[in-house]
Protein backbone atom coordinates (compact mmCIF):
# COMPACT_ATOMS: atom_id res chain seq x y z
CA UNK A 1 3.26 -8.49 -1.96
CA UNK A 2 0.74 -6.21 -3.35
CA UNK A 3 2.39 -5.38 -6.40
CA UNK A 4 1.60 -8.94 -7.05
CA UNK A 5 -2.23 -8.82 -5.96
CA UNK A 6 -2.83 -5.75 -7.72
CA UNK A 7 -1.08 -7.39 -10.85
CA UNK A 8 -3.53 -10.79 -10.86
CA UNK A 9 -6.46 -8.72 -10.42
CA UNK A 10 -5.17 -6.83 -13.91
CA UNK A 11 -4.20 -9.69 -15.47
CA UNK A 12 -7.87 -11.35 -14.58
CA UNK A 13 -9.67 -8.17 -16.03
CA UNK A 14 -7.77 -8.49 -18.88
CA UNK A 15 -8.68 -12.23 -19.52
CA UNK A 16 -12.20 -11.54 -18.60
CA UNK A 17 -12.28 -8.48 -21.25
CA UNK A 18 -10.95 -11.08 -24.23
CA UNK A 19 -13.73 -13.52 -22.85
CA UNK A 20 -16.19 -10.98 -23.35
CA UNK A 21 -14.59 -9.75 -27.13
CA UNK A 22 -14.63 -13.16 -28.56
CA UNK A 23 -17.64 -13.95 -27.38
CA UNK A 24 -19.62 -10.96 -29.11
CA UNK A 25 -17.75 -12.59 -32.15
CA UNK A 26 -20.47 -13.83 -34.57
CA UNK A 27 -19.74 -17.44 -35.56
CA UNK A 28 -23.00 -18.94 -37.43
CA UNK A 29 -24.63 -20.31 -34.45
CA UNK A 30 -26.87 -18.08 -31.96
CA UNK A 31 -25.79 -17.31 -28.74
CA UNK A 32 -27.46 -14.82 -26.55
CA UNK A 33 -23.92 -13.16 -26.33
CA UNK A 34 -23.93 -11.86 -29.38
CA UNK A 35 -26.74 -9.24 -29.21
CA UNK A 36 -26.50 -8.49 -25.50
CA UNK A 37 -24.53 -5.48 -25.15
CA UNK A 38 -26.20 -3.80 -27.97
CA UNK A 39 -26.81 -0.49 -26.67
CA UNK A 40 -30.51 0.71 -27.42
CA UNK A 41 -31.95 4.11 -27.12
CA UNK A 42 -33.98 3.58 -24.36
CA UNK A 43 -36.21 6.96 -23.76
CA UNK A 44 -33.09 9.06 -24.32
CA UNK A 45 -30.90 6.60 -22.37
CA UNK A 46 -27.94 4.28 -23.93
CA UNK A 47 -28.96 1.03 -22.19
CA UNK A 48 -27.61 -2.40 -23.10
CA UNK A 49 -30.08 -4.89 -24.67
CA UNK A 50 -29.86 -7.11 -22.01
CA UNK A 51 -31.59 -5.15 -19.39
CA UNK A 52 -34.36 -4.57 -21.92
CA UNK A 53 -35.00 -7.99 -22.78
CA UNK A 54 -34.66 -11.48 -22.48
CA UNK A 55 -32.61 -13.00 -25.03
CA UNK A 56 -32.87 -16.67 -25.72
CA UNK A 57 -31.98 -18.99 -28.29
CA UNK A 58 -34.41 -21.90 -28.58
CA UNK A 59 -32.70 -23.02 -32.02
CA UNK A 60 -28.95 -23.70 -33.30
CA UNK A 61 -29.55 -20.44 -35.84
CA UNK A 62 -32.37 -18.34 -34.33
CA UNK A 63 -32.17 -15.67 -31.43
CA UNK A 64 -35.23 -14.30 -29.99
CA UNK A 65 -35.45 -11.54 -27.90
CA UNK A 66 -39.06 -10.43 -25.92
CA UNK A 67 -38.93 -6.58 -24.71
CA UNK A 68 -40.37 -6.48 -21.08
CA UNK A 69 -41.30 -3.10 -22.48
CA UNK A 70 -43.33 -2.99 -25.66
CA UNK A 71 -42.79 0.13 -26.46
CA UNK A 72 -38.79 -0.74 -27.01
CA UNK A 73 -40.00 -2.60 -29.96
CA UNK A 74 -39.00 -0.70 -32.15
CA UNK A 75 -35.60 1.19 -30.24
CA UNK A 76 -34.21 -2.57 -30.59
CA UNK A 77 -34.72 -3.50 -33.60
CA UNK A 78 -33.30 -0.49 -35.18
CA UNK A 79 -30.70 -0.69 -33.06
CA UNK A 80 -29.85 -4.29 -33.80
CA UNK A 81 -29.75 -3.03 -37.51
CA UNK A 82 -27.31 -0.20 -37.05
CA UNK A 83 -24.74 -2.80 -35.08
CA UNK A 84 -21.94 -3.53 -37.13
CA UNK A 85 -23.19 -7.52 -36.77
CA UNK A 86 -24.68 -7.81 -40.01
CA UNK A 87 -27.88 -9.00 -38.36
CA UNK A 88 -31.36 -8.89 -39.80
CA UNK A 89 -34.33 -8.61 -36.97
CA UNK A 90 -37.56 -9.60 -37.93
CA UNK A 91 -40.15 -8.39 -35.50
CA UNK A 92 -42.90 -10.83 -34.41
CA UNK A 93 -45.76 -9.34 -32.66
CA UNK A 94 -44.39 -8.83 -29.22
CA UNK A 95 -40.74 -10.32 -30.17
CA UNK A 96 -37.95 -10.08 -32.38
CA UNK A 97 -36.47 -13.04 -34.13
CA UNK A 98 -32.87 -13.31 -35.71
CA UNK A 99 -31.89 -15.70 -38.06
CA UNK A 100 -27.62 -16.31 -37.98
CA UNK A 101 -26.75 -17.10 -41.63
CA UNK A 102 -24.16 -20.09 -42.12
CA UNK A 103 -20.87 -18.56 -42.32
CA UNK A 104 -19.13 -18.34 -45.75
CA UNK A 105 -15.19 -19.49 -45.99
CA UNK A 106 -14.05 -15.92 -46.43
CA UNK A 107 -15.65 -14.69 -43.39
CA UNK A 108 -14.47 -17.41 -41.16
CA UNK A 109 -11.28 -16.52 -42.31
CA UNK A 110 -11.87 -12.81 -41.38
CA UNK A 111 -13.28 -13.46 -37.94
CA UNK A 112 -9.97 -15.85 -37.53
CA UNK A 113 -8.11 -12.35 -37.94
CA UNK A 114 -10.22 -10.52 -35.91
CA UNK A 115 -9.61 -12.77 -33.10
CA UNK A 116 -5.90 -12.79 -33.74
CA UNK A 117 -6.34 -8.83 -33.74
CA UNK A 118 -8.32 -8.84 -30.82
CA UNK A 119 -6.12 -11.54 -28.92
CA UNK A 120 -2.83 -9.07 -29.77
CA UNK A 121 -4.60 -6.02 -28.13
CA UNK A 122 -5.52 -7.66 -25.21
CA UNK A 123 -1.28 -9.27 -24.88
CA UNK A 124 -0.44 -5.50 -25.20
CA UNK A 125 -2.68 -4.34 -21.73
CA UNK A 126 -0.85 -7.83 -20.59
CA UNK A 127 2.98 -6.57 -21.40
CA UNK A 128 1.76 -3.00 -19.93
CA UNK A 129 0.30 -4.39 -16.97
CA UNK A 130 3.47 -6.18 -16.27
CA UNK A 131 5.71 -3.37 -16.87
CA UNK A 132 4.12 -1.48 -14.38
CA UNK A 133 4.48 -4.22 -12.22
CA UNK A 134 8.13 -4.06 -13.11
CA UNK A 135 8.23 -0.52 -12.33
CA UNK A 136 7.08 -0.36 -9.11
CA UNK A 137 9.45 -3.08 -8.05
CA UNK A 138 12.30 -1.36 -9.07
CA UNK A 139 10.88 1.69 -7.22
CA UNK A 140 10.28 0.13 -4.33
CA UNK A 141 13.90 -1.75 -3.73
CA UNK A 142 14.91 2.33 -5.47
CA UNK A 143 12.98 3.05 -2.08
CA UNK A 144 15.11 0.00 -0.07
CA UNK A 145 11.52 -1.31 0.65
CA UNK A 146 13.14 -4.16 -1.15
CA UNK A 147 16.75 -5.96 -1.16
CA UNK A 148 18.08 -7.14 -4.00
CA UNK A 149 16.90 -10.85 -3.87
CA UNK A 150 13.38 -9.59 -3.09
CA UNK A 151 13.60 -7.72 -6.23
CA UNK A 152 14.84 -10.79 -8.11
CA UNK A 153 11.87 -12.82 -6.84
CA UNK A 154 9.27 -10.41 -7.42
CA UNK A 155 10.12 -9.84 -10.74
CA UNK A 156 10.12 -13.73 -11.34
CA UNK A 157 6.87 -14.34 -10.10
CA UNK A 158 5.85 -11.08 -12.37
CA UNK A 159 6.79 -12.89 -15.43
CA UNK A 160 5.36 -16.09 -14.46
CA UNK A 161 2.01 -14.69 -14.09
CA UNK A 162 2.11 -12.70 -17.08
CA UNK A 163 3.29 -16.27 -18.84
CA UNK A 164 0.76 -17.51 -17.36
CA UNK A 165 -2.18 -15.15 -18.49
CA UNK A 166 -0.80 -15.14 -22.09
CA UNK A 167 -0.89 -18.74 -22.10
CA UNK A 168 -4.54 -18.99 -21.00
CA UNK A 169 -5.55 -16.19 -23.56
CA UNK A 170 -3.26 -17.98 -26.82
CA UNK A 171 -5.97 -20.49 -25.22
CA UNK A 172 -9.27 -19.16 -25.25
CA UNK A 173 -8.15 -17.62 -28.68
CA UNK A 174 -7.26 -21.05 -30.71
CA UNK A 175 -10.25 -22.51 -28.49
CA UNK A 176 -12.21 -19.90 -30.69
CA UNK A 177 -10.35 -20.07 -34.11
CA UNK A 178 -11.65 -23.97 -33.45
CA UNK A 179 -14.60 -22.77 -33.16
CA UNK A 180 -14.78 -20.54 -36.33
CA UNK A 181 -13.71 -23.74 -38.26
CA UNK A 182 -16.51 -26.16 -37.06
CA UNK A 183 -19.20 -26.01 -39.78
């Protein structure tokens, strides 16, 4: 059915885009996906930091990034301090360092909402997804593409991919709620 393929390719964007949201979540330890989709003005240009620069993290709390331009020096660093991460570059001849501060109880507790927030938004493209999926089911037995216990099936294997994807994103979102907790 392609109602179906078209639906798992939705529901795998969708758990790739709450992948990508939680990780940007700062959690007190440096990971290069924190900073890397920092868009910098890049001669006029929004460009994300990651084709600018390579980002590493040689220590549990430090991020350094090194330009392959030098003259983005600057464009990045300002940059990193207008992001709403709460981040404070320190530039280094030809690098930038970042030191993640240890994270204090009350903002674990906020990132835990965040991710709650941000796991809710993401269950709400799920429940649309599958209602379109719904949708064009009953259009299509509307149609008489469909009889009646095709219909019935479709619309079970619907749910129970959608059950499926919610499951693997309640998942990924107490896997990072675990994560917020470790000190």
């Amino acid at each position: 059915m392609e109602n179906l393929e078209k639906l798992k390719t939705k529901l795998k964007n969708v758990e790739e885009a709450l992948k990508i949201e939680l990780s940007a979540l700062r959690i007190g330890r440096a990971t290069p996906a924190l900073v890397e989709n920092i868009l910098v003005d890049y001669y006029g240009a929004k460009t994300p930091l990651k084709q600018l620069a390579s980002i590493s993290a040689p220590e549990l709390r430090t991020l350094v990034i090194e330009p392959w331009d030098k003259n983005a020096l600057s464009s990045i660093e300002k940059a990193i301090h207008i992001s709403d991460l709460g981040l404070n570059p320190i530039v280094d001849k030809n690098l930038i360092r970042i030191s993640i501060p240890q994270l204090t109880e009350e903002r674990r507790n906020s990132l835990i909402k965040i991710t709650g927030a941000k796991l809710e938004e993401i269950k709400i493209r799920c429940r649309a997804a599958r209602d379109e999926a719904m949708k064009e089911t009953a259009d299509s037995f509307g149609a008489k593409k469909l009889t009646e216990d095709e219909k019935f099936k479709t619309k079970e294997s619907v749910q129970k991919l959608v059950d499926e994807t919610n499951k693997n994103l309640e998942n990924l979102a107490k896997s990072k709620e675990r994560e917020i907790k470790e000190i």
